[in-house]
Protein backbone atom coordinates (compact mmCIF):
# COMPACT_ATOMS: atom_id res chain seq x y z
CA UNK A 1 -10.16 11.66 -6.48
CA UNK A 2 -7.91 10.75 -9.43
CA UNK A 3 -6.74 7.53 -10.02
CA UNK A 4 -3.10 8.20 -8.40
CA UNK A 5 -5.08 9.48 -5.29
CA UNK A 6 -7.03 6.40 -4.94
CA UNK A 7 -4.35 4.17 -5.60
CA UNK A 8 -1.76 6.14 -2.72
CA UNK A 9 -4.44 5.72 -0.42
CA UNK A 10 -5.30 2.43 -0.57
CA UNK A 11 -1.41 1.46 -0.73
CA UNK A 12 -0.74 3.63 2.22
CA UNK A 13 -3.52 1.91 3.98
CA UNK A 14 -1.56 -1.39 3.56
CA UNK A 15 1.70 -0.12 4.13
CA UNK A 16 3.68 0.70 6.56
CA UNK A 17 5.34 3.35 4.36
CA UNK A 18 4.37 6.63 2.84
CA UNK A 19 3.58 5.86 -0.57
CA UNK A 20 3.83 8.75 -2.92
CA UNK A 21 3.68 8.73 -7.13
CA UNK A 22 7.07 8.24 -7.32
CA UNK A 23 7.69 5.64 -4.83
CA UNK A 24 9.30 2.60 -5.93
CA UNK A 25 6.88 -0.14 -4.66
CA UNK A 26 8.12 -3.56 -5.41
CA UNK A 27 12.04 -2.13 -5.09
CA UNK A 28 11.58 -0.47 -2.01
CA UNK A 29 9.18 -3.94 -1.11
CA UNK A 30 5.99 -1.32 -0.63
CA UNK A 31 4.38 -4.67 -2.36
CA UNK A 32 5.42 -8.77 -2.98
CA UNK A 33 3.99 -10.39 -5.10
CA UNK A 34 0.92 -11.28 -3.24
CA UNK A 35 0.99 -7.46 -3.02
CA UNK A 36 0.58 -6.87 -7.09
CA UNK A 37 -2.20 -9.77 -6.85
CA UNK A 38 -3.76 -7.38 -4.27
CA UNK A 39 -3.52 -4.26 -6.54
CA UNK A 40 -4.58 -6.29 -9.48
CA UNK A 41 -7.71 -6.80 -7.84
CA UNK A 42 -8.35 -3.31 -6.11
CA UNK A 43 -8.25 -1.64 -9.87
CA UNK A 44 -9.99 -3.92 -11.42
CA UNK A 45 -12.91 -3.71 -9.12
CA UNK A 46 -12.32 0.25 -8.19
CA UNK A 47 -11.50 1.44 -11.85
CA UNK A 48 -13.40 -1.26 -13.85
CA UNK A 49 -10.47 -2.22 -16.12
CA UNK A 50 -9.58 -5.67 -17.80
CA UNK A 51 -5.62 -6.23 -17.33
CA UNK A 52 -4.33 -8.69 -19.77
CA UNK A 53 -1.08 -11.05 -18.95
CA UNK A 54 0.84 -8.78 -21.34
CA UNK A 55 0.00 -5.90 -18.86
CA UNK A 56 1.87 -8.03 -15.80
CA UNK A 57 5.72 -6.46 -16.60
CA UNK A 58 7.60 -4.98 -13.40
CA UNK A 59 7.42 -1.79 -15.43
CA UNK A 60 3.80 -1.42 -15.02
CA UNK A 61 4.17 -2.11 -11.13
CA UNK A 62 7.31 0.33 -10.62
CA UNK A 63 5.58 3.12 -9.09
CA UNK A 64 1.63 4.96 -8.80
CA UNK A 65 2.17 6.76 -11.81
CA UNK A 66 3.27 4.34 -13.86
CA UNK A 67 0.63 1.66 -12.58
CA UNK A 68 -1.82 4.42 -12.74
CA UNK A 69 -0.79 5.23 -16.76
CA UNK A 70 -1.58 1.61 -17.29
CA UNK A 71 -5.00 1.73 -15.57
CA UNK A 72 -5.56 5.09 -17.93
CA UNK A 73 -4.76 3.43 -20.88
CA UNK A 74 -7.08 0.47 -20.43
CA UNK A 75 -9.78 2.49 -19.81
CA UNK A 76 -8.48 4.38 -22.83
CA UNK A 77 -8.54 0.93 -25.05
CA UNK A 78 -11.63 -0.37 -23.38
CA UNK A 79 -13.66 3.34 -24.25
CA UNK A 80 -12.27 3.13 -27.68
């Protein structure tokens, strides 16, 4: 499984929803803000990534892809 396909399914599992790449998840309230603390901690412990405070912007949280882009590019940074 990619990282989009992991993150849809554990946001579907936690949502009453159907979560897709393109889903707007803190506009259409998918997640509050307990919600991003929640997805915070799922990639850091599922994809092994550091996320600084300068990765916390409601761009990063708009949809899958974009939050999965940001987990890519840690693990990007972090690989060298």
């Amino acid at each position: 499984m990619n990282v989009e396909e992991q993150l849809i399914g554990y946001l579907n599992g936690r949502s009453e929803e159907q979560v897709t790449r393109d889903t707007l998840l803190v506009e259409e309230r998918v997640i509050d803000s307990m919600g991003v603390m929640d997805l915070i901690e799922f990639a850091v412990e599922t994809f092994h990534v550091e996320l600084d405070v300068e990765d916390l912007t409601i761009e990063n949280f708009e949809s899958v892809k974009e939050f999965a882009a940001l987990i890519l590019r840690k693990r990007e940074e972090e690989c060298g």
